[in-house]
C-alpha atoms as a PDB file:
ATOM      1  CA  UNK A   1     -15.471  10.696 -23.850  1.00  0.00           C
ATOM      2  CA  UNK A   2     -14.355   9.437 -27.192  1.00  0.00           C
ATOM      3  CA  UNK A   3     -14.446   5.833 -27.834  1.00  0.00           C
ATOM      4  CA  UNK A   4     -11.272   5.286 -29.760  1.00  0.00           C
ATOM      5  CA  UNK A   5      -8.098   7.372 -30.123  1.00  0.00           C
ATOM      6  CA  UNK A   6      -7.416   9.876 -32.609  1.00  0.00           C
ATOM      7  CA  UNK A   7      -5.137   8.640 -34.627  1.00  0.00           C
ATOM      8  CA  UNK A   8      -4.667   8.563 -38.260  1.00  0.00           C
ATOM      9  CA  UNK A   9      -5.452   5.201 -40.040  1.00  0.00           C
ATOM     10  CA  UNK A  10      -2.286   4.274 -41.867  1.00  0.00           C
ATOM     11  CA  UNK A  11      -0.370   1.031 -41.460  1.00  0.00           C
ATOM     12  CA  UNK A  12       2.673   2.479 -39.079  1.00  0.00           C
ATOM     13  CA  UNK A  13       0.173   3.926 -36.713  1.00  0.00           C
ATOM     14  CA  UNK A  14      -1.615   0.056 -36.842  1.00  0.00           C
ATOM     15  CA  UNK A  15       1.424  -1.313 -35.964  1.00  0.00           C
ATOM     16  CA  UNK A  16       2.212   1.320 -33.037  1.00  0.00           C
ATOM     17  CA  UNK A  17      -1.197   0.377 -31.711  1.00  0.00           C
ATOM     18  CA  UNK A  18      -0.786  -3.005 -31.786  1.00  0.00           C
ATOM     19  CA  UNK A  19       2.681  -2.699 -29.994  1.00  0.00           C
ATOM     20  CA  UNK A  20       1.254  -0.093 -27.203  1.00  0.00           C
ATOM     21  CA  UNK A  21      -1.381  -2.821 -26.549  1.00  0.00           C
ATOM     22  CA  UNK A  22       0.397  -5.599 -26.581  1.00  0.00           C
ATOM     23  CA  UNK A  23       2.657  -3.627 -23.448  1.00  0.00           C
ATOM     24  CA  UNK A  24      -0.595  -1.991 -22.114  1.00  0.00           C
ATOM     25  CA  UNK A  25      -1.778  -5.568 -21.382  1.00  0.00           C
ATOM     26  CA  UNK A  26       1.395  -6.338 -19.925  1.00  0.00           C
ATOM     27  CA  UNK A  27       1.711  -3.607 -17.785  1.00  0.00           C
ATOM     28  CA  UNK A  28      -2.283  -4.778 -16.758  1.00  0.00           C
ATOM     29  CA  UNK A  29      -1.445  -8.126 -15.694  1.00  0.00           C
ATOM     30  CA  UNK A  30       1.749  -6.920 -13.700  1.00  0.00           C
ATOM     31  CA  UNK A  31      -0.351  -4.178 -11.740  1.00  0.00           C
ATOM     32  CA  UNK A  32      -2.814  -6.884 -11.014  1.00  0.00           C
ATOM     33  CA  UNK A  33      -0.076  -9.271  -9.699  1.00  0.00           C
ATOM     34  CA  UNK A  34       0.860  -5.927  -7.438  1.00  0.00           C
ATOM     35  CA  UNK A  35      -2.634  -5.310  -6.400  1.00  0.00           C
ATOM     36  CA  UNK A  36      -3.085  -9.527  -5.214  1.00  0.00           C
ATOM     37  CA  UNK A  37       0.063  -8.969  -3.138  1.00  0.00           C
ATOM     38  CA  UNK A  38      -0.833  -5.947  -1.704  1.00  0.00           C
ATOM     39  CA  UNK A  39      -4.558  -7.526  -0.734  1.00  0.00           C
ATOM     40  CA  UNK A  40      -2.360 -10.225   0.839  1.00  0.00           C
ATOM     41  CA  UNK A  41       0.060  -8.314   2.932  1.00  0.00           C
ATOM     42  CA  UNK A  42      -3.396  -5.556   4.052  1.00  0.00           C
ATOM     43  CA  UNK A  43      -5.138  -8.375   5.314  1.00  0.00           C
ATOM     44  CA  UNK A  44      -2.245  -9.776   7.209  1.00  0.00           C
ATOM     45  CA  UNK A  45      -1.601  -6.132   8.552  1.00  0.00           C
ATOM     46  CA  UNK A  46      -5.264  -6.118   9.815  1.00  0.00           C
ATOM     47  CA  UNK A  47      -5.182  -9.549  11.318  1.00  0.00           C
ATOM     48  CA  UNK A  48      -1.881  -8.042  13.318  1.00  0.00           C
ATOM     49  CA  UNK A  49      -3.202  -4.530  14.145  1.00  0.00           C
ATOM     50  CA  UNK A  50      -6.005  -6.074  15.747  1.00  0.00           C
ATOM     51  CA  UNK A  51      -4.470  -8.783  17.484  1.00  0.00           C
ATOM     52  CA  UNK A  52      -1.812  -5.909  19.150  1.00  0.00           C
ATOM     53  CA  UNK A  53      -4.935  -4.006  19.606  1.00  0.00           C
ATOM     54  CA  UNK A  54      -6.307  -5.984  21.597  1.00  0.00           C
ATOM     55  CA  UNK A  55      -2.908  -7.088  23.575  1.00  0.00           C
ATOM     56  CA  UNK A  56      -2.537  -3.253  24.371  1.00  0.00           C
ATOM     57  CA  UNK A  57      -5.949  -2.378  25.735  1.00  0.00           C
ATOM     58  CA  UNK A  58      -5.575  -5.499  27.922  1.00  0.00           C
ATOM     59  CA  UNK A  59      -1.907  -4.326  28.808  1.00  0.00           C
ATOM     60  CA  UNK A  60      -2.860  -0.780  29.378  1.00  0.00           C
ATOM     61  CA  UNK A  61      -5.287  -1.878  31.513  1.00  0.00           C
ATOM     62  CA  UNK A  62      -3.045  -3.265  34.157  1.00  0.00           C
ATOM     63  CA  UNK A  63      -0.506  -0.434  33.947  1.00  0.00           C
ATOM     64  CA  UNK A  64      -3.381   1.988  34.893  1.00  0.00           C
ATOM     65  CA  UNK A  65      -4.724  -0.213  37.831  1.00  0.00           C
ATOM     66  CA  UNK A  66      -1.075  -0.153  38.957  1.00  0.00           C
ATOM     67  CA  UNK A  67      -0.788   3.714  37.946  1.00  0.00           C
ATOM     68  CA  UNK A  68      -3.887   4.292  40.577  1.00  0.00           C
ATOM     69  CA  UNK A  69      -2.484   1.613  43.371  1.00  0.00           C
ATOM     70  CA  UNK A  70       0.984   3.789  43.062  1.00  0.00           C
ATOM     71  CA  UNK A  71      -1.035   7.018  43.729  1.00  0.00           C
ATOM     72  CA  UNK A  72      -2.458   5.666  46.490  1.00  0.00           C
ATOM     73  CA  UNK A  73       0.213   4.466  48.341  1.00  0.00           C
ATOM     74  CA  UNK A  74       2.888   7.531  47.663  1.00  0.00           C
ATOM     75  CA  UNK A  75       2.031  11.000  47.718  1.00  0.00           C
ATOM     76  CA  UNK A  76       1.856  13.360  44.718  1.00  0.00           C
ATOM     77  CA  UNK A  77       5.268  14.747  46.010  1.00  0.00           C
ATOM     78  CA  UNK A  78       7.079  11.509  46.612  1.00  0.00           C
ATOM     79  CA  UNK A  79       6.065  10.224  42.749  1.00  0.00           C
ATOM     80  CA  UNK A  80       7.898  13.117  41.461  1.00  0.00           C
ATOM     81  CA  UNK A  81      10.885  13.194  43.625  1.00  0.00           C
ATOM     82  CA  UNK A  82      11.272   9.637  42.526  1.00  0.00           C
ATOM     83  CA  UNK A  83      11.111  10.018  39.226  1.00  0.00           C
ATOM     84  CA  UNK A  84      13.782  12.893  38.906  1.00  0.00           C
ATOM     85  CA  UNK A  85      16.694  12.258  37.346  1.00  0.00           C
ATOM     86  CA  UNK A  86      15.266   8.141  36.125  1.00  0.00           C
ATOM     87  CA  UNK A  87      16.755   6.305  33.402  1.00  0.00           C
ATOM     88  CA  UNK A  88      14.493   5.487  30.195  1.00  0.00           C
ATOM     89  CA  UNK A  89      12.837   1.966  30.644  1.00  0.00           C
ATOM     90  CA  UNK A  90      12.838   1.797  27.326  1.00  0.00           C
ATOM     91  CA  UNK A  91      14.941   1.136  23.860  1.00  0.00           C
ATOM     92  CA  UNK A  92      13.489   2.381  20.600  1.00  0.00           C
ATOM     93  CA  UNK A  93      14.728   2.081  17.425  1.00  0.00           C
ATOM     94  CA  UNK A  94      12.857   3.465  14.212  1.00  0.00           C
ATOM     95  CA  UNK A  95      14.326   1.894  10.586  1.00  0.00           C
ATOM     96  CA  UNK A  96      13.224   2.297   7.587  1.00  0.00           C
ATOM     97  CA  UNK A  97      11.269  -0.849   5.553  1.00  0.00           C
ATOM     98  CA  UNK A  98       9.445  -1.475   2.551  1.00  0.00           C
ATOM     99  CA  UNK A  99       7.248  -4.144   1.332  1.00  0.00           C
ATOM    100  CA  UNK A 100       6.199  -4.258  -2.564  1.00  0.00           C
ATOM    101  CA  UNK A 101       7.491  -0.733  -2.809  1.00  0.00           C
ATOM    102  CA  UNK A 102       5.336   0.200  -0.103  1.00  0.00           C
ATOM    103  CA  UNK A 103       7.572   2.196   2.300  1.00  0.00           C
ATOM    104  CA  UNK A 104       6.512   2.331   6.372  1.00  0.00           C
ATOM    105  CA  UNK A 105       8.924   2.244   9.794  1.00  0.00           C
ATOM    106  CA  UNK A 106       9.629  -0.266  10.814  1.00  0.00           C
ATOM    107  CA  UNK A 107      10.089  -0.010  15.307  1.00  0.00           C
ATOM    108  CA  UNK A 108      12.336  -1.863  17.476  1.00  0.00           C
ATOM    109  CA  UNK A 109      11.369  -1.433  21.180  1.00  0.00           C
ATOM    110  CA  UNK A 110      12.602  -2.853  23.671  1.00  0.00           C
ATOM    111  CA  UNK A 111      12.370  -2.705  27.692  1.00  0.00           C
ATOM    112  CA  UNK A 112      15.830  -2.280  29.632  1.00  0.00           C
ATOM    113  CA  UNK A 113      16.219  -3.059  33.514  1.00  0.00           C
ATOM    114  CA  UNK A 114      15.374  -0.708  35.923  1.00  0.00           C
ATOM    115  CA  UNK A 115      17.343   1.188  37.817  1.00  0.00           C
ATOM    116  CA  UNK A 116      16.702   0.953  41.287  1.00  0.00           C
ATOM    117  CA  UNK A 117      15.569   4.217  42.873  1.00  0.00           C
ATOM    118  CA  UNK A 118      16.243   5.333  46.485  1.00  0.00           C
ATOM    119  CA  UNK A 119      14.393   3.498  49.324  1.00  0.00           C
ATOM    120  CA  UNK A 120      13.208   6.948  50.716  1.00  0.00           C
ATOM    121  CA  UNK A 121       9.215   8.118  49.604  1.00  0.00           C
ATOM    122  CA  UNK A 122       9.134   5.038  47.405  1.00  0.00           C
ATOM    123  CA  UNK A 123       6.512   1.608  47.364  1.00  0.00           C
ATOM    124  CA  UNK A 124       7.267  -1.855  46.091  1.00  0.00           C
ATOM    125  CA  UNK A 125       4.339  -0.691  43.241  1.00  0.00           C
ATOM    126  CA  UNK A 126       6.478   2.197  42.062  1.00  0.00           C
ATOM    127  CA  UNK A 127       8.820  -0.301  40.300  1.00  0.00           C
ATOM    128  CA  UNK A 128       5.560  -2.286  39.188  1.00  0.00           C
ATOM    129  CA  UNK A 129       4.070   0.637  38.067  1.00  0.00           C
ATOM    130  CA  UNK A 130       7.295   1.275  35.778  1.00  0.00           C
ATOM    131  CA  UNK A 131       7.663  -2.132  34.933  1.00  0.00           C
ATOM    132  CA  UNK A 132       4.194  -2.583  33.428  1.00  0.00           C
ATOM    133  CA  UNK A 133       4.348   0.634  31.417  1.00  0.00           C
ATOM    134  CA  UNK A 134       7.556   0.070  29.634  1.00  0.00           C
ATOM    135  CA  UNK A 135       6.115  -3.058  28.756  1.00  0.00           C
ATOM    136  CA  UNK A 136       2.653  -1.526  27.510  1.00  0.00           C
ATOM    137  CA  UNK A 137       5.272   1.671  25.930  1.00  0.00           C
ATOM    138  CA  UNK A 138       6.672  -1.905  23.596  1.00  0.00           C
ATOM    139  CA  UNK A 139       3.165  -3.274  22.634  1.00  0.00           C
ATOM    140  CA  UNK A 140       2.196   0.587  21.569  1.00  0.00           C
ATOM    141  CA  UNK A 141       5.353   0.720  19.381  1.00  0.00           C
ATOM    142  CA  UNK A 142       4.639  -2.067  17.637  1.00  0.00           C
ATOM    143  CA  UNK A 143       0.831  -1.309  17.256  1.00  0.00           C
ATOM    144  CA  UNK A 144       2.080   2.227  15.843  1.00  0.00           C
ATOM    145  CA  UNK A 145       4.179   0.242  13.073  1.00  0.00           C
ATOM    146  CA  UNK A 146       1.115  -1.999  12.047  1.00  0.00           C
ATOM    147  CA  UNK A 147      -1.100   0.572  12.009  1.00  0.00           C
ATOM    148  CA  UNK A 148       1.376   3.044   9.851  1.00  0.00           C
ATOM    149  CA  UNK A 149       1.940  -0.086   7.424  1.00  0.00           C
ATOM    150  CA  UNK A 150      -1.505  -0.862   7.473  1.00  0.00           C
ATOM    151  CA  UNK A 151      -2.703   2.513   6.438  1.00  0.00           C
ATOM    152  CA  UNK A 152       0.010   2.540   3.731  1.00  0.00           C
ATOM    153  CA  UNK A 153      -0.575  -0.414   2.322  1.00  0.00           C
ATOM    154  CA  UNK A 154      -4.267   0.255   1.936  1.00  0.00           C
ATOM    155  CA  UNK A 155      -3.709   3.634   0.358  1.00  0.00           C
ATOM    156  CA  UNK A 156      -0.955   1.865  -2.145  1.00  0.00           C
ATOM    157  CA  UNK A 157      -3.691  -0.837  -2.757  1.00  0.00           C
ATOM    158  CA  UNK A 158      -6.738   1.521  -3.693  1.00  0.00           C
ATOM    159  CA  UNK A 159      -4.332   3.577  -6.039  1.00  0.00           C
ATOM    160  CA  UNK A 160      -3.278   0.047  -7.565  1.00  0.00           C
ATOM    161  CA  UNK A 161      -6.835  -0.904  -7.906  1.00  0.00           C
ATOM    162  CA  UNK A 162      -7.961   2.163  -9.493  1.00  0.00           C
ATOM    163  CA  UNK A 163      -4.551   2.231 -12.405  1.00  0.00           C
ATOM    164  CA  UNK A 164      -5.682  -1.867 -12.764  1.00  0.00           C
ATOM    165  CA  UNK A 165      -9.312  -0.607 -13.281  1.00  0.00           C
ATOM    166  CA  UNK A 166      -8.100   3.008 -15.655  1.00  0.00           C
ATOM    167  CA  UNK A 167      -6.498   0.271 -17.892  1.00  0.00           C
ATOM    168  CA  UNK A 168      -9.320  -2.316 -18.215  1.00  0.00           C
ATOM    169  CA  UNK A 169     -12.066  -0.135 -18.621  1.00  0.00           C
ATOM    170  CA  UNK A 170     -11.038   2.816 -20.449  1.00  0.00           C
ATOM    171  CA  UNK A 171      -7.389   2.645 -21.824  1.00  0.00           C
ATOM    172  CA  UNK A 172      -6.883  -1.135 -23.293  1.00  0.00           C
ATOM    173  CA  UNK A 173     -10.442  -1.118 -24.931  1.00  0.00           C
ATOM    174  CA  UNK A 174     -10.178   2.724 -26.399  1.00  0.00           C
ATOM    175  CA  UNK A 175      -6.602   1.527 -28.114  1.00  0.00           C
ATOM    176  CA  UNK A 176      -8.519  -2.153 -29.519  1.00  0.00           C
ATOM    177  CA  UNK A 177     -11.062  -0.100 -30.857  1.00  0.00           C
ATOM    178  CA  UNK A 178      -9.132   2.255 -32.685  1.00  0.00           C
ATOM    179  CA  UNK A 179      -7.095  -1.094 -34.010  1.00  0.00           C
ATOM    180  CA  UNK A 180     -10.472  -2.492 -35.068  1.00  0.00           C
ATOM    181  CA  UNK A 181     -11.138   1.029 -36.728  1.00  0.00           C
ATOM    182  CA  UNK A 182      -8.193   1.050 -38.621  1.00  0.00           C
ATOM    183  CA  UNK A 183      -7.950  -2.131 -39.899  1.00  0.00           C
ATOM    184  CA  UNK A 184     -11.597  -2.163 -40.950  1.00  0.00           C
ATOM    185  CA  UNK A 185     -10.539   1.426 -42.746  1.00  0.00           C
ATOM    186  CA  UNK A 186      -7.211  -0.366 -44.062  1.00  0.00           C
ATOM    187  CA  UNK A 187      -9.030  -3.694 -45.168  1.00  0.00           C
ATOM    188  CA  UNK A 188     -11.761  -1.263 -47.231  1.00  0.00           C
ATOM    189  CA  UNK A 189      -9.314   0.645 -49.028  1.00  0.00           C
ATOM    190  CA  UNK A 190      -7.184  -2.706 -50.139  1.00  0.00           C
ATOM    191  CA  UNK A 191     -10.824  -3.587 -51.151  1.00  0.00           C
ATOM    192  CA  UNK A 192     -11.218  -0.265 -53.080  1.00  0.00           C
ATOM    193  CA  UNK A 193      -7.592  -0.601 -54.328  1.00  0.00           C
ATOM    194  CA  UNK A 194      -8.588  -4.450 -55.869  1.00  0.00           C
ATOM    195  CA  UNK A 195     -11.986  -2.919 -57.441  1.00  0.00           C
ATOM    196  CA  UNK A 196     -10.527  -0.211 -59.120  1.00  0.00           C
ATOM    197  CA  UNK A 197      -7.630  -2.497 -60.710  1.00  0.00           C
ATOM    198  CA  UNK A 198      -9.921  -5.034 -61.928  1.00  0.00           C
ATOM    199  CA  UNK A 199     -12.197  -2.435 -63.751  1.00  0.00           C
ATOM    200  CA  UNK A 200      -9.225  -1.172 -65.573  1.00  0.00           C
ATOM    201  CA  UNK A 201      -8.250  -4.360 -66.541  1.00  0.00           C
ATOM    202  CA  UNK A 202     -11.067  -5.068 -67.665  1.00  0.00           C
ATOM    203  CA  UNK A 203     -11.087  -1.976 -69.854  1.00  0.00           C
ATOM    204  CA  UNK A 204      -7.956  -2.424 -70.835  1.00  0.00           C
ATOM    205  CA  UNK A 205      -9.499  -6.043 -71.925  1.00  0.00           C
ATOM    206  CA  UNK A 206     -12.331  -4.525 -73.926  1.00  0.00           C
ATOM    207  CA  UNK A 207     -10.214  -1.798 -75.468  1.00  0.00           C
ATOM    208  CA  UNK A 208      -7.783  -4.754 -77.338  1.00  0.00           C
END
């Protein structure tokens, strides 16, 4: 890999340099201010996505133990008679959000009242059964959004990390050294320039 561009050493393309630089650090600093943020907002997705994990194993739990009390009590037959024709439990509403540029869903979920169902083939625990897995149906909604934004974030941060890094390391230093180049080449030729007038006036001194 070549250590500085390629790039003639005249005084416009000292100048460009310079200016490409100058916005290269710029552009730097703002992607670093990006990837702070984005560190920010992954470890307060992570903080979340574990806390709701955690909320929905213990919720899932219950809804299961309620799942097998409900099988015990009604018959195979009787748990699908009863839930013919039943109204969703549940309200779910998917918009679109975006954090730092970052775009991710963002899910509203909601539980509704239940309907009553008829009296026939049914338990009391049928209606706990669906009560406890709408509510686990909300906490899984919600984990699906943090995880989504979690995984987004992350992959946004890395990518941020890696342009922040591309610019330290390789681009910024490649275009000072080639500034350094040509203004060392630039400052040797005024040098040359100054040499070569002061011998000729000095044989233009000697000639008289």
């Amino acid at each position: 890999m070549s250590e500085r561009l390629n790039t003639a050493p005249t005084r416009s393309a000292l100048l460009n340099l310079r200016r490409q630089v100058s916005f290269l650090q710029q552009g730097h600093d703002l992607l670093e201010r990006k990837r702070e943020l984005l560190t920010r907002l992954v470890h307060e997705r992570l903080a979340q996505y574990r806390r709701l994990r955690g909320e929905v194993r213990s919720v899932l739990t219950e809804a299961y133990r309620w799942v097998a009390i409900n099988q015990l009590r009604m018959t195979h037959q009787s748990l699908k008679q009863a839930a013919l024709g039943l109204e969703p439990g549940l309200e779910v509403r998917v918009l679109p959000r975006s954090s730092i540029g970052v775009e991710y869903p963002s899910v509203q979920a909601n539980t509704l009242p239940l309907k009553p169902v008829g009296l026939m083939w049914t338990d009391p625990s049928f209606d706990e059964t669906r009560r406890q897995m709408a509510r686990a149906s909300v906490l899984l909604a919600k984990l699906g959004e943090a995880e989504t934004a979690l995984w987004r974030l992350l992959t946004e941060q890395r990518k941020t990390q890696k342009r922040v890094n591309a610019l330290k390391y390789n681009v910024i230093p490649k275009h000072q050294r080639t500034v350094e180049y040509i203004r060392s080449v630039l400052e040797e030729e005024e040098r040359n320039t100054l040499f070569q007038i002061k011998l000729l006036e000095a044989r233009r001194q000697a000639a008289e």
